[in-house]
Protein backbone atom coordinates (compact mmCIF):
# COMPACT_ATOMS: atom_id res chain seq x y z
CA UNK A 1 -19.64 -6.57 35.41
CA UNK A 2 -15.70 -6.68 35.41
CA UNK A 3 -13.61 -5.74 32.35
CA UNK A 4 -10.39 -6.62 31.96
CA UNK A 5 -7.78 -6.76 29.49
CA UNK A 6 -10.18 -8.61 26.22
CA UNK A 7 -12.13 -5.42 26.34
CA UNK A 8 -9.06 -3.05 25.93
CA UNK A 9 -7.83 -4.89 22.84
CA UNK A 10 -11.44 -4.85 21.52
CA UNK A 11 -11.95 -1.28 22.04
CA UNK A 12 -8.13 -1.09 20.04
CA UNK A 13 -9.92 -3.12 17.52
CA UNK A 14 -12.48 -0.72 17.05
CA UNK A 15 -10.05 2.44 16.91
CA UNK A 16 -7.79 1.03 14.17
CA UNK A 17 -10.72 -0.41 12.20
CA UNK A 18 -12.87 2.54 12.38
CA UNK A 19 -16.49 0.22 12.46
CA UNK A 20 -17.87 -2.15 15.06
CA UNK A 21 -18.66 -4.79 12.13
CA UNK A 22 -14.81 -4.25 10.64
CA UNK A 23 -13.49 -4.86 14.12
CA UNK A 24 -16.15 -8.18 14.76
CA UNK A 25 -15.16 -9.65 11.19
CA UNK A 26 -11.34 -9.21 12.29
CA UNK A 27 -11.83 -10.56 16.00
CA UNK A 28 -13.86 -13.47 14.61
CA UNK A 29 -17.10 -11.55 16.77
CA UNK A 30 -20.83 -10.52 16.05
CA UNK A 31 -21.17 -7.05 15.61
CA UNK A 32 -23.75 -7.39 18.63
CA UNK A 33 -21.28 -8.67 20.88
CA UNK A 34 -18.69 -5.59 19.98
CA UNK A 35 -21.41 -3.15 20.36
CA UNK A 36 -22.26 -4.41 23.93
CA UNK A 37 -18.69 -4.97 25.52
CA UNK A 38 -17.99 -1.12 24.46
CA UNK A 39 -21.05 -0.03 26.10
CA UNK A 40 -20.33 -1.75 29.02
CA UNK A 41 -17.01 -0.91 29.37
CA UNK A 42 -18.25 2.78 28.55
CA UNK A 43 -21.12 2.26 31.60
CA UNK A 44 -18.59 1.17 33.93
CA UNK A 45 -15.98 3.80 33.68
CA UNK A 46 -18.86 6.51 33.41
CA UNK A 47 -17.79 7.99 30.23
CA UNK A 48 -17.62 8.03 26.37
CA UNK A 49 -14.81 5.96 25.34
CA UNK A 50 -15.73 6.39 21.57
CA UNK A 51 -17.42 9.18 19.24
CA UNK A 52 -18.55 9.00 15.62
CA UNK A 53 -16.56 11.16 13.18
CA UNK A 54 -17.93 11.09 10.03
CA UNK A 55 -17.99 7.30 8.95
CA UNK A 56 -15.67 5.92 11.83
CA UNK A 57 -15.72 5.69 15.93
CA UNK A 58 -12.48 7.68 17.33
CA UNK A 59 -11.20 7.78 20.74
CA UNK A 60 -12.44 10.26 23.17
CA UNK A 61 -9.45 12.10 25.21
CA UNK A 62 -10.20 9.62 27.84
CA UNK A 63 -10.77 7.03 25.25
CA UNK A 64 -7.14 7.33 24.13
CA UNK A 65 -5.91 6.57 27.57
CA UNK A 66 -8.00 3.09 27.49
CA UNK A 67 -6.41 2.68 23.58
CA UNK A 68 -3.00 3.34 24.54
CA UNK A 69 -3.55 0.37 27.67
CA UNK A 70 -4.87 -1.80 25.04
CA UNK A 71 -1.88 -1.07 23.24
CA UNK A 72 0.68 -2.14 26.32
CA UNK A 73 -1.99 -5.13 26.49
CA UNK A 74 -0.63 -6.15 22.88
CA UNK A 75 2.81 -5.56 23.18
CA UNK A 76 3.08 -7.90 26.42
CA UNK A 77 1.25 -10.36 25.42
CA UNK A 78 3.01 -10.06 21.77
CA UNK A 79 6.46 -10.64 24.10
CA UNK A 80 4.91 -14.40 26.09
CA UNK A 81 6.42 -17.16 24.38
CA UNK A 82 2.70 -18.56 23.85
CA UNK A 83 4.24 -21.44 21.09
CA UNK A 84 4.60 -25.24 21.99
CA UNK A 85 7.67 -25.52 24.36
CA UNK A 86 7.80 -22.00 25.41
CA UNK A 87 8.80 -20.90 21.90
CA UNK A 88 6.20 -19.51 19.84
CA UNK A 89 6.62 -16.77 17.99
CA UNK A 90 5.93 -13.42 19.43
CA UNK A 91 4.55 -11.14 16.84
CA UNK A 92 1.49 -12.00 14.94
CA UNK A 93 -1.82 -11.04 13.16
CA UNK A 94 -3.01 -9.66 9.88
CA UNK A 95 -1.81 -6.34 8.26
CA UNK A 96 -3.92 -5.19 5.79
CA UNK A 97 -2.58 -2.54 3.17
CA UNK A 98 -3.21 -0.54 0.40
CA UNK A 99 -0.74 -0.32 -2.76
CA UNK A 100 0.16 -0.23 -6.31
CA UNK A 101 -0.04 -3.39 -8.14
CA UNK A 102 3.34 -3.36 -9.38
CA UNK A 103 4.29 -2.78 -6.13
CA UNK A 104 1.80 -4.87 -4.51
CA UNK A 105 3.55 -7.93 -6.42
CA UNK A 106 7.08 -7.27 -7.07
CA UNK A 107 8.02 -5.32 -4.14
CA UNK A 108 5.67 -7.03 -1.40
CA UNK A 109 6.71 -10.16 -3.11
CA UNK A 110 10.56 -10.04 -1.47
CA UNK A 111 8.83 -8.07 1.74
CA UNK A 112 6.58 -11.48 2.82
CA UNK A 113 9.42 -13.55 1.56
CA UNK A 114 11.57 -12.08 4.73
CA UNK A 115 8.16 -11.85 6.72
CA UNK A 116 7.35 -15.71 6.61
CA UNK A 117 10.66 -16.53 7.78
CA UNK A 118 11.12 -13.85 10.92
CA UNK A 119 7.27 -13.60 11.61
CA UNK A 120 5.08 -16.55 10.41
CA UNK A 121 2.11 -15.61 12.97
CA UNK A 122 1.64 -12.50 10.34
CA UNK A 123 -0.58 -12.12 7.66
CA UNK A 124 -0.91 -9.87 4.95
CA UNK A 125 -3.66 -8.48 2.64
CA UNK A 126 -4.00 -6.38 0.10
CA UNK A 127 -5.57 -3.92 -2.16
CA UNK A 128 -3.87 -2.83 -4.77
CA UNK A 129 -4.67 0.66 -6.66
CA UNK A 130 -2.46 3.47 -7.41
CA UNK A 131 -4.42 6.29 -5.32
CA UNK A 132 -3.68 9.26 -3.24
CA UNK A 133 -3.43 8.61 0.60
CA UNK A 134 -6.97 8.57 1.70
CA UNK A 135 -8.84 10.55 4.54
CA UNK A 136 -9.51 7.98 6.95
CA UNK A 137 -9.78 4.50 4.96
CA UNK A 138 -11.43 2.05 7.27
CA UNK A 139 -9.30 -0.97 8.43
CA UNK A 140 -6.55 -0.23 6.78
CA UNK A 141 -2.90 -0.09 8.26
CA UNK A 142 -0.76 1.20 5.83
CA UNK A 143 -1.33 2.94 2.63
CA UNK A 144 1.44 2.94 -0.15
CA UNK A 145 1.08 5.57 -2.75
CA UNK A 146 2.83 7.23 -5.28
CA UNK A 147 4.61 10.38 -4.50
CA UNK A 148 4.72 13.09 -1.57
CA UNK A 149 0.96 12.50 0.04
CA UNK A 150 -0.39 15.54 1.82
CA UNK A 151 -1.75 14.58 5.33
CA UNK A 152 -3.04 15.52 8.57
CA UNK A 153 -3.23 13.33 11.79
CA UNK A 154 -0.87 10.67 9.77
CA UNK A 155 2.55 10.29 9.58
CA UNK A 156 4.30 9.66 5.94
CA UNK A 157 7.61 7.87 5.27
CA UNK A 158 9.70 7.81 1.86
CA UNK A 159 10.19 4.39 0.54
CA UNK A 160 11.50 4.20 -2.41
CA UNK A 161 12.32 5.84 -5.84
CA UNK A 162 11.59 3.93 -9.42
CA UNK A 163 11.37 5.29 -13.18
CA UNK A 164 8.72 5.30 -15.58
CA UNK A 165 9.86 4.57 -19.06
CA UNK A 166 8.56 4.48 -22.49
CA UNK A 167 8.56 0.75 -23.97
CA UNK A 168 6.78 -0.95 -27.15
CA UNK A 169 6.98 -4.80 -27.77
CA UNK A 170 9.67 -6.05 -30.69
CA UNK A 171 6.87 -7.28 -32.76
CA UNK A 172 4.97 -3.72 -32.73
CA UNK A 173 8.22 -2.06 -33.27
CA UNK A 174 9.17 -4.20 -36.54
CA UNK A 175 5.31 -3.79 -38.07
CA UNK A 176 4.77 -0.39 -37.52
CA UNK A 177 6.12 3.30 -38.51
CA UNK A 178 9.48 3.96 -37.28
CA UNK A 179 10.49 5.09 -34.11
CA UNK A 180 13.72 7.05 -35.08
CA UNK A 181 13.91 10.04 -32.33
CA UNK A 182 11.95 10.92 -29.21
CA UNK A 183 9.43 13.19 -30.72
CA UNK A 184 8.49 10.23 -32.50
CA UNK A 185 6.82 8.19 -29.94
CA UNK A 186 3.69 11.00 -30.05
CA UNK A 187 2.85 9.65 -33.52
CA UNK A 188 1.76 5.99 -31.86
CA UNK A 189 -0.79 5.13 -29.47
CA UNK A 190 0.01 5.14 -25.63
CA UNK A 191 -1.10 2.74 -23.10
CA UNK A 192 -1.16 4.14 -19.53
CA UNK A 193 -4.12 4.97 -16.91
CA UNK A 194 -7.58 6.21 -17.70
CA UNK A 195 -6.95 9.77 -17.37
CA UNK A 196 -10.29 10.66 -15.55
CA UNK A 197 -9.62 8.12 -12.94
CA UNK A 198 -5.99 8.92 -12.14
CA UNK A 199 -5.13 11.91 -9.50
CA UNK A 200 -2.20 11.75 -8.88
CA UNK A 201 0.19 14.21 -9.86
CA UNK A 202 3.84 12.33 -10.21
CA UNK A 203 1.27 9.57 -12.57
CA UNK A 204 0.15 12.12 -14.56
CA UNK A 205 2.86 14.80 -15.06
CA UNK A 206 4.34 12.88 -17.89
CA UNK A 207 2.16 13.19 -19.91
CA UNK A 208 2.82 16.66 -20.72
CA UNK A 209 5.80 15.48 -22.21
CA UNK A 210 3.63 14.03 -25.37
CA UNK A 211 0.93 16.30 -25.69
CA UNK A 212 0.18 14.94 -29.33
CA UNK A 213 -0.43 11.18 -28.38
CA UNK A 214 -3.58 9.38 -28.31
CA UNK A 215 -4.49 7.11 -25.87
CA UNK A 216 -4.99 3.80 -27.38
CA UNK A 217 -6.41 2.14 -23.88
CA UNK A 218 -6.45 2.88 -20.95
CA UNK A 219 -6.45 0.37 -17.60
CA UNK A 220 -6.13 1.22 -14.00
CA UNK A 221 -3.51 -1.39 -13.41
CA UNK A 222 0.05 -0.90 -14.48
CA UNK A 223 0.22 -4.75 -14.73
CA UNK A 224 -2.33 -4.57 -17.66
CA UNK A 225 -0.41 -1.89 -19.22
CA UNK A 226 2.69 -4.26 -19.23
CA UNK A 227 0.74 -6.94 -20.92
CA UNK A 228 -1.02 -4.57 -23.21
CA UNK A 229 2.43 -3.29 -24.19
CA UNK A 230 3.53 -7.02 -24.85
CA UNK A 231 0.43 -7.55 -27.08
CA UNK A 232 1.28 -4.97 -29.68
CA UNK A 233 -1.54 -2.54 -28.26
CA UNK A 234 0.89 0.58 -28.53
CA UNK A 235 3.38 2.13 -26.40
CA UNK A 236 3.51 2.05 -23.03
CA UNK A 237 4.50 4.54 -20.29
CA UNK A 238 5.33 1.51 -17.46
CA UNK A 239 7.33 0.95 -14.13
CA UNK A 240 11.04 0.00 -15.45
CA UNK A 241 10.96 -2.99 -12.51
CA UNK A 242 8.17 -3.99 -14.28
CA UNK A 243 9.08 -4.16 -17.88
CA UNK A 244 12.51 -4.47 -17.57
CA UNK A 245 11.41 -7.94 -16.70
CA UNK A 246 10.22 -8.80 -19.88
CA UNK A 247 12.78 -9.65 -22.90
CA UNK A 248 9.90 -8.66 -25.34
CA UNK A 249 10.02 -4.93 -24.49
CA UNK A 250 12.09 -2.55 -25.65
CA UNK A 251 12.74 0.80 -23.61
CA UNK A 252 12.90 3.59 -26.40
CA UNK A 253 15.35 6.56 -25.36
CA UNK A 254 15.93 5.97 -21.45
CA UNK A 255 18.19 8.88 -21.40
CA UNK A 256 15.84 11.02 -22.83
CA UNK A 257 12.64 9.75 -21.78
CA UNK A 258 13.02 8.27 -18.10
CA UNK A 259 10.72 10.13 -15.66
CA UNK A 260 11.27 10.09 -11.80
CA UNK A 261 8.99 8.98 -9.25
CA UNK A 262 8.57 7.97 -5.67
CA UNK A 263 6.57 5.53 -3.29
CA UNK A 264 5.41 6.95 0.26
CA UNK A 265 3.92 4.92 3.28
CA UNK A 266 1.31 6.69 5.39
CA UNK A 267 -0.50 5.08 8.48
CA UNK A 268 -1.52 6.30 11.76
CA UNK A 269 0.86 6.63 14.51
CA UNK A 270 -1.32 4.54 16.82
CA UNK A 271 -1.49 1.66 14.28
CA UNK A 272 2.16 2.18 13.59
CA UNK A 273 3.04 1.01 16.94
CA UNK A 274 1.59 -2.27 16.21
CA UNK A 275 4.00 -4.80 16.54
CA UNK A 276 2.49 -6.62 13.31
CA UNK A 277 2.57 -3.39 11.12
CA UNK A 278 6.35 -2.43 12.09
CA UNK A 279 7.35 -6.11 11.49
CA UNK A 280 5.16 -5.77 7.64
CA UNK A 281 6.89 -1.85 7.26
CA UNK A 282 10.49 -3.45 8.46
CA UNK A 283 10.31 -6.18 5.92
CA UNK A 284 9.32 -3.53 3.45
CA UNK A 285 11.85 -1.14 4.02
CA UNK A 286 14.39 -4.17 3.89
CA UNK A 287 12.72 -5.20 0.16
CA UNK A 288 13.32 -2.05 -1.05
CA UNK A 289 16.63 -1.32 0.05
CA UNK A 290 17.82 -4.65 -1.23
CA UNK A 291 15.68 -3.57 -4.55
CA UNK A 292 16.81 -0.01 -5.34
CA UNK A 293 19.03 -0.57 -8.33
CA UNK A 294 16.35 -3.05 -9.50
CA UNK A 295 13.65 -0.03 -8.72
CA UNK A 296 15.04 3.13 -10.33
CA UNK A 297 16.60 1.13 -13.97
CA UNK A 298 19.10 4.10 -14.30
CA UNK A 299 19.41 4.71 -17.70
CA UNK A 300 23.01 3.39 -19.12
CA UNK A 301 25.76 6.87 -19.50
């Protein structure tokens, strides 16, 4: 049996999804059909190409050799103009990512914008949850979280910083006790993230600032907590790009009550090099440089 360049990007499939089945569902393949072309290519070089660690198949060291070909595979077939005419477009394939809601909308919003016009062979998905970078999260190839992530075998890149701020709706403001100084806010009802399902430090760090307020609800998106805040549910602690969007809300004491954050990109260097992933991470970085006033809503001197 001959193997030839189909089996080095399926083996790369395999690596950057971590599961035979993730890397069949992506390649349009049965997970039968994956399993056998690795074992063959495995039979005829004579060697492991692949072991199992924990959850996910990694590259042996000679297995990293056949990866990084599969890689070179990519990038030159990436470069053919494969189009009608001799055109085409060169980069293309789906991304999928991990990020904050807000994020996930406003931010990636302006980010596929720029992508549909310079890359239209590329596709995004998403899931979108404000989480600490995971250990090895299968199929994904990039990871946006919230603040400074701490990780191994992964590289991390600063994206962008925004503000938290404390907001209520006009209607809550006008029927309920008067907000007349920051100490105040404590004696209303906050709407932010369930606290036993939030760990991450720059998310939760705030709230030491109001250690007398009670939760009114709590919701794991920060979308929700802008609409809760709308509704008259209590005050929120929300993304300034997010509610500074909405003329019903009213940020109480910015200059007193703004607190810092950050948004990090993590991903594997081998995925990174994926011509798809650095054209998804350069319209990113683009979105947010174009978006940085919009994302930290500096407080007025």
């Amino acid at each position: 049996m001959t193997h030839g360049a189909d089996d080095l990007l399926l083996l790369l499939a395999v690596v950057r999804h971590g599961s035979y089945a993730a890397a069949a569902g992506a390649l349009g393949l049965s997970h039968t059909t994956v399993s056998r072309r690795v074992a063959g290519l495995e039979r005829t070089v004579g060697a492991r190409l692949l072991v199992r660690s924990g959850d996910v198949w990694e590259p042996t060291e000679l297995g990293r050799e056949f990866v990084a070909a599969g890689e070179e595979v990519e990038l030159a077939l990436g470069a053919l103009p494969l189009g009608p005419g001799g055109r085409g477009h060169a980069v293309g394939g789906v991304v999928r990512m991990i990020t904050p809601d807000g994020f996930g909308g406003v931010v990636m919003g302006a980010a596929v914008r720029r992508l549909i016009d310079a890359h239209p062979g590329v596709r995004v998905e998403m899931i979108n949850a404000a989480r600490r970078a995971q250990t090895n999260p299968v199929g994904i190839d990039l990871e946006v979280v919230v603040g400074r992530p701490e990780v191994s075998r992964k590289e991390a890149f600063h994206l962008a910083d925004y503000s938290l701020g404390l907001y209520a709706s006009r209607t809550y403001l006008i029927s309920h006790a008067p907000i007349t100084g920051p100490e105040d806010v404590q004696e209303h009802p906050l709407v932010y993230f369930v606290p036993s399902m939030q760990d991450v430090a720059e998310l939760t760090a705030p709230l030491e600032r109001f250690p007398r307020m009670r939760q009114a609800v709590g919701a794991t998106s920060s979308v929700v907590h802008v609409e809760l805040t709308r509704a008259g549910a209590g005050v929120g602690l929300l993304p300034c790009f997010l509610a500074e969007r909405c003329g019903d809300l009213v940020r109480l004491f910015p200059q007193e009550l703004t607190f810092p954050v950050s948004y990090w990109v993590v991903s594997r260097t081998d995925l990174l090099r994926r011509p798809a992933v650095q054209a998804v991470l350069g319209a990113v970085r683009a979105a947010v440089e174009e978006m940085r006033e919009e994302l930290l809503a500096a407080p007025a001197s």
